[in-house]
C-alpha atoms as a PDB file:
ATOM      1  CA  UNK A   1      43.196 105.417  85.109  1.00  0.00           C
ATOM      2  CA  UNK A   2      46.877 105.905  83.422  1.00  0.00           C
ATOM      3  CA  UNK A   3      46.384 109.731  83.930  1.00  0.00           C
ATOM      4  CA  UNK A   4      45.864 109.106  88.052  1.00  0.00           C
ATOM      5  CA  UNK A   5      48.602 106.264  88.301  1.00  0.00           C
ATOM      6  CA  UNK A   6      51.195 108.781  86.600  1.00  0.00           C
ATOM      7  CA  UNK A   7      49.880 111.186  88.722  1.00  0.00           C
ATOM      8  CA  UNK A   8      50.351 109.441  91.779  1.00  0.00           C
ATOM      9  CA  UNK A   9      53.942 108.066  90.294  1.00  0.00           C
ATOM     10  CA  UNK A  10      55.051 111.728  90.057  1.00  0.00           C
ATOM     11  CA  UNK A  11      53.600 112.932  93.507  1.00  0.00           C
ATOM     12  CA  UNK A  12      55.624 110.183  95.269  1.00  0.00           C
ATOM     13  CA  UNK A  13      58.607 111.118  93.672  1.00  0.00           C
ATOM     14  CA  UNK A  14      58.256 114.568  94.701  1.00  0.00           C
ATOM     15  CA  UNK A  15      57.530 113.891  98.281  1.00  0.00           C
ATOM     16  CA  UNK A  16      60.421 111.594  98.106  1.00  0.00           C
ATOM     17  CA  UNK A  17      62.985 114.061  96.591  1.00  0.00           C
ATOM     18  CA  UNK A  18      61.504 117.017  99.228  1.00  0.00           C
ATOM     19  CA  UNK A  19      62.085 114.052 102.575  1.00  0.00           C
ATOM     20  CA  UNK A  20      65.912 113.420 100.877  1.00  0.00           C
ATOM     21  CA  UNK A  21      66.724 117.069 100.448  1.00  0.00           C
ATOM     22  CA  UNK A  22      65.146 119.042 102.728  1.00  0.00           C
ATOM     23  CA  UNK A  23      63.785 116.806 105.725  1.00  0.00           C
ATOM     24  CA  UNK A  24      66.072 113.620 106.101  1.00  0.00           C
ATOM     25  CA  UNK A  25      69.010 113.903 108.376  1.00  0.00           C
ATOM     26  CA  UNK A  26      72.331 113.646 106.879  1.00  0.00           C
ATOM     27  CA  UNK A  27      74.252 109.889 107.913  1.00  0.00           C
ATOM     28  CA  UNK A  28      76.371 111.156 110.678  1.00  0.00           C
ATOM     29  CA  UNK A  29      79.581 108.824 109.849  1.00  0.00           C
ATOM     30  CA  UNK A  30      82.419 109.514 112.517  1.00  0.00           C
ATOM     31  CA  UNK A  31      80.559 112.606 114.347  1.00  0.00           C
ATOM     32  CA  UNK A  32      81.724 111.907 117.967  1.00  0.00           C
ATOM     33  CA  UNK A  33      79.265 112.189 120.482  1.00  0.00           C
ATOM     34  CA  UNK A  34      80.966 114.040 123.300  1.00  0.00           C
ATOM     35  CA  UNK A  35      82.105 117.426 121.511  1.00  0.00           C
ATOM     36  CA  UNK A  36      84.514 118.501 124.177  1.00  0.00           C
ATOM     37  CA  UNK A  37      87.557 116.958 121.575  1.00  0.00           C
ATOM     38  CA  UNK A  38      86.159 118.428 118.583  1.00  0.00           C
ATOM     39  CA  UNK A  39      85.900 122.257 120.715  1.00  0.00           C
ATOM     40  CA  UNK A  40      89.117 122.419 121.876  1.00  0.00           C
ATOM     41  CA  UNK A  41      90.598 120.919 118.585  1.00  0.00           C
ATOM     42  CA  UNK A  42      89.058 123.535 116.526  1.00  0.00           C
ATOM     43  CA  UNK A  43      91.833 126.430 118.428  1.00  0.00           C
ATOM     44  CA  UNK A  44      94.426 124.656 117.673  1.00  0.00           C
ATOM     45  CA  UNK A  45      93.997 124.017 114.210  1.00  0.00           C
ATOM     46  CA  UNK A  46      93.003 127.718 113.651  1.00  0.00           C
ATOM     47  CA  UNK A  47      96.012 128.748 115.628  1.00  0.00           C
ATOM     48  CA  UNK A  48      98.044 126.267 113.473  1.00  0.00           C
ATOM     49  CA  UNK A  49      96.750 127.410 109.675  1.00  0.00           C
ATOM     50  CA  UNK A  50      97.371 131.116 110.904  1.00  0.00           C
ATOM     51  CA  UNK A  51     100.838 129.884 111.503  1.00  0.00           C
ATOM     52  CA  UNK A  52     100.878 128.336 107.925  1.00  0.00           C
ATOM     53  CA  UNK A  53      99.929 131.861 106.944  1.00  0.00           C
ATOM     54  CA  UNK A  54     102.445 134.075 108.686  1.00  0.00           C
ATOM     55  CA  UNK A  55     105.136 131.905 107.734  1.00  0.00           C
ATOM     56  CA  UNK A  56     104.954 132.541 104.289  1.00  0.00           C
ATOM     57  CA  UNK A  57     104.369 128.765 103.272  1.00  0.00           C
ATOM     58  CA  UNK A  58     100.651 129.131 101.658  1.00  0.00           C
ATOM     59  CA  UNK A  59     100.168 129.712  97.894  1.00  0.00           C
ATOM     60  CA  UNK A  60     104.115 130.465  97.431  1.00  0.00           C
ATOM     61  CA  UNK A  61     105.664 130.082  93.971  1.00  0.00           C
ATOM     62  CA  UNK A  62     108.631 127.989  93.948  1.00  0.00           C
ATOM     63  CA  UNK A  63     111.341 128.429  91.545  1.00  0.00           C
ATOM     64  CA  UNK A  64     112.905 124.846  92.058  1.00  0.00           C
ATOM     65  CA  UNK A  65     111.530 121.471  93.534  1.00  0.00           C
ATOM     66  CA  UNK A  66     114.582 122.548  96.317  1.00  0.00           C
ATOM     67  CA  UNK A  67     112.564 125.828  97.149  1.00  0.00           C
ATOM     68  CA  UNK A  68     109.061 123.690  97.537  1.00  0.00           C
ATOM     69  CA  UNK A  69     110.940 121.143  99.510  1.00  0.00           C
ATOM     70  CA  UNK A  70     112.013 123.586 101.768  1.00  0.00           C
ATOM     71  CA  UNK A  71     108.305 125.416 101.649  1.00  0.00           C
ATOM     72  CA  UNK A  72     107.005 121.920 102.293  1.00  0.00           C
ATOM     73  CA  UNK A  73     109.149 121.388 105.340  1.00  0.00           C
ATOM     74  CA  UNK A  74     108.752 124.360 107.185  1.00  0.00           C
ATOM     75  CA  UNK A  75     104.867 123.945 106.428  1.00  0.00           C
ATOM     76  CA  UNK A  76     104.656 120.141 107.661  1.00  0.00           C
ATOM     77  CA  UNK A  77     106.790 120.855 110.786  1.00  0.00           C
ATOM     78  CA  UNK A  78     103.914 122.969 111.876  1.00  0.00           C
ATOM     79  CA  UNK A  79     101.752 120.432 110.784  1.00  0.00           C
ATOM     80  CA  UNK A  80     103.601 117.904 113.133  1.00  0.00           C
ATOM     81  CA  UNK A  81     103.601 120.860 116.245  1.00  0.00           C
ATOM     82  CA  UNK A  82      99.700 120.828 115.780  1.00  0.00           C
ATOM     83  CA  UNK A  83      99.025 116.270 115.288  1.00  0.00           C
ATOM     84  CA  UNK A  84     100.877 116.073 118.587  1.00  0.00           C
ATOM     85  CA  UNK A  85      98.874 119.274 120.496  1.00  0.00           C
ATOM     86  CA  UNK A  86      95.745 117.367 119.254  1.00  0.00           C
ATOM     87  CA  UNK A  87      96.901 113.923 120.273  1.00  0.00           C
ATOM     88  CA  UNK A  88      97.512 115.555 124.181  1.00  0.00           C
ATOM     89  CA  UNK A  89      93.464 116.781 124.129  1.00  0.00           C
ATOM     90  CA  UNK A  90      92.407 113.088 123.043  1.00  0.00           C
ATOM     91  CA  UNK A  91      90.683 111.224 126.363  1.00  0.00           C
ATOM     92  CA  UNK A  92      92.274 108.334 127.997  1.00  0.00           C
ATOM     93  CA  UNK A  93      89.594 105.985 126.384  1.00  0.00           C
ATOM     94  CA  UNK A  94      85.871 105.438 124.881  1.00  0.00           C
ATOM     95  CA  UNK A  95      84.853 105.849 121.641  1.00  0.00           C
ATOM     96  CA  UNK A  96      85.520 109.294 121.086  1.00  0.00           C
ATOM     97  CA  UNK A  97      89.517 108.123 122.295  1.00  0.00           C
ATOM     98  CA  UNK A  98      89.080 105.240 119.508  1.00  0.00           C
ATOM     99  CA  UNK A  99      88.225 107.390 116.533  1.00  0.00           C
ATOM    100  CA  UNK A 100      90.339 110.497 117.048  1.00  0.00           C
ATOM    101  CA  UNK A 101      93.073 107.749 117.689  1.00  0.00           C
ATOM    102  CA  UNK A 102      92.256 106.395 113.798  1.00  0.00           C
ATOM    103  CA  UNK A 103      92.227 110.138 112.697  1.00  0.00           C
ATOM    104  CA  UNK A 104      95.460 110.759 113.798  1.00  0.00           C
ATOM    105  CA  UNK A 105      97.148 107.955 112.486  1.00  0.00           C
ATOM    106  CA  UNK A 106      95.719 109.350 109.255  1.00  0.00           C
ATOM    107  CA  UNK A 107      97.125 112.549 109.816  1.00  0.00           C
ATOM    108  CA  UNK A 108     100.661 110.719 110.656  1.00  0.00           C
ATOM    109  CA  UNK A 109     100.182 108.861 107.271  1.00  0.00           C
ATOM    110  CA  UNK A 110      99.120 111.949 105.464  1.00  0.00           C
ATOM    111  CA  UNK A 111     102.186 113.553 107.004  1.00  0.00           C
ATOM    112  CA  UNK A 112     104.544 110.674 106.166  1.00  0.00           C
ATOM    113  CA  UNK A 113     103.382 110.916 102.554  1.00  0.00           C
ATOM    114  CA  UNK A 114     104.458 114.658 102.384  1.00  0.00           C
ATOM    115  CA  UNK A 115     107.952 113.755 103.641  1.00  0.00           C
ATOM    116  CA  UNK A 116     108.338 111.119 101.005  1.00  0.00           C
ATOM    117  CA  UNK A 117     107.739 114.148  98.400  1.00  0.00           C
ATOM    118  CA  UNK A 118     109.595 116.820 100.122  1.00  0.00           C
ATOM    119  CA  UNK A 119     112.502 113.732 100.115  1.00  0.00           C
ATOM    120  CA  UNK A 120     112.105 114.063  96.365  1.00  0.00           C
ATOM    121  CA  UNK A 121     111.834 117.842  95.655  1.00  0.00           C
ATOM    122  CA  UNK A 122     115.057 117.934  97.768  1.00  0.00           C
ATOM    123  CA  UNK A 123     116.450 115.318  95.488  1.00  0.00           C
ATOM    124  CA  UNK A 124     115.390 117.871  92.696  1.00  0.00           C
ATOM    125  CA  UNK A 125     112.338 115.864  90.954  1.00  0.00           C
ATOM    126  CA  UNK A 126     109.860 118.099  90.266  1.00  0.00           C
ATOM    127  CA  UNK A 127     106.984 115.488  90.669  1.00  0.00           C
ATOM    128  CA  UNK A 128     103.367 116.398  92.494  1.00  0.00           C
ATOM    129  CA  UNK A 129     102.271 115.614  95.786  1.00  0.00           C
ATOM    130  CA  UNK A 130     100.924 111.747  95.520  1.00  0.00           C
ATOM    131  CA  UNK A 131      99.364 110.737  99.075  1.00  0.00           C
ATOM    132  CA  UNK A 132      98.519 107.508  99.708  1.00  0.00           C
ATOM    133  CA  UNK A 133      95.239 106.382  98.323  1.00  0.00           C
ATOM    134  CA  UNK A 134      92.651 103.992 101.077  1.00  0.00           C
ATOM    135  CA  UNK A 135      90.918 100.626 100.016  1.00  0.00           C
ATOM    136  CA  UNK A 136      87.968 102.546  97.968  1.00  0.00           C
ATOM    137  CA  UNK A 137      90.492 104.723  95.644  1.00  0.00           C
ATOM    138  CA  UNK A 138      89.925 107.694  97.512  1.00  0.00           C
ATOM    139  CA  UNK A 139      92.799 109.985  99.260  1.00  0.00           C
ATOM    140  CA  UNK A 140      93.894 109.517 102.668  1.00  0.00           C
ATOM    141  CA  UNK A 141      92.857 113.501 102.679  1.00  0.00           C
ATOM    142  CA  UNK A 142      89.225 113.182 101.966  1.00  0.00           C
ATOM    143  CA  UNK A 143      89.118 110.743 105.018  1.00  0.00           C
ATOM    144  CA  UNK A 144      90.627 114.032 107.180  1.00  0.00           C
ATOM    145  CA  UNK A 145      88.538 116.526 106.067  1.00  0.00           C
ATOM    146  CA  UNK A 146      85.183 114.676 105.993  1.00  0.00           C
ATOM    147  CA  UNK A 147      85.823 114.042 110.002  1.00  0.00           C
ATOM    148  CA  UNK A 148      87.071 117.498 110.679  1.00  0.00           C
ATOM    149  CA  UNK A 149      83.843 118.630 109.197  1.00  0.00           C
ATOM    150  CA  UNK A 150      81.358 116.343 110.557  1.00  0.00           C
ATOM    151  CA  UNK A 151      83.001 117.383 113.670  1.00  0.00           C
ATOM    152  CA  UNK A 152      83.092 121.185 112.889  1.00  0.00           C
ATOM    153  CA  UNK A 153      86.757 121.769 112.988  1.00  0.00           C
ATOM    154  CA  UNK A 154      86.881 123.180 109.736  1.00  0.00           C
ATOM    155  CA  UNK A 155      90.546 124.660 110.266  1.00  0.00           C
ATOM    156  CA  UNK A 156      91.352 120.878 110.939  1.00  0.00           C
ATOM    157  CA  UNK A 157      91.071 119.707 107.290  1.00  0.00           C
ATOM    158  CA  UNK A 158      94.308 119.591 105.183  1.00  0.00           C
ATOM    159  CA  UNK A 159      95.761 122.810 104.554  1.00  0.00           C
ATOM    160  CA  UNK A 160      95.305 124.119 100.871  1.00  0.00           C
ATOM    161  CA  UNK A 161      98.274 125.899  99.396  1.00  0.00           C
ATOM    162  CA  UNK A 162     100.876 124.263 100.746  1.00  0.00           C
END
């Protein structure tokens, strides 16, 4: 009798594991519905980390917190050119209008946070990038990059390197 229950113990957990890995669909979060933002947002952001690229701003050694400052600059004013080509493809209104809207603000705020550093690299601290951290601990970032993903803009997370 203990040999069958254990048996059937370990045969529900299996079938349970296989439905949460393999068959259950994934909580969607903020994927929008209408994809129309989230395919002509991808181009931009592409266009915008290529720019990152060719400007010399990604993975560059600075020999003073002045030099980063001025990497981080000339990296975030890109940044800015591609928040406010986004915020021109976001519709008028609806739900997709409402949580691109939040998304950007976090991208201001992410942006904002970036300045505040670059204000001190200028200033000559040499001190990390510390973004501002939401209600659950985590950073602002992680908030960007899990809706650029669930939206499949990759190129729309926070750049790396710079």
């Amino acid at each position: 009798m203990r040999r069958a229950a254990l048996a059937v113990l370990i045969g529900g957990l299996a079938v349970m594991w296989i439905y949460v890995l393999f068959l259950a669909k994934p909580e969607t979060g903020d994927r929008l519905a209408d994809r129309s933002f989230s395919t002509a947002a991808e181009p931009v952001c592409k266009a915008t980390v290529d720019q990152l690229r060719e400007a010399g701003v990604v993975n560059q050694p600075a020999a003073s917190p002045q030099e980063r400052a001025a990497l981080v600059d000339r990296g975030d004013a890109l940044l800015a050119q591609m928040v406010d080509q986004l915020r021109a493809l976001v519709p008028a209104s609806g739900e997709v209008h409402d949580a691109v809207a939040k998304w950007l603000a976090d991208w201001d705020q992410w942006l904002r946070d970036r300045a505040a550093w670059s204000q001190k690299l200028h200033a000559g601290e040499d001190t990390p990038f510390n973004e501002r951290q939401r209600d659950n601990g985590e950073p602002n970032s992680k908030a960007l990059n899990a809706f650029a993903i669930i939206n499949d803009m990759p190129s729309c997370q926070t750049p790396i390197g710079i």
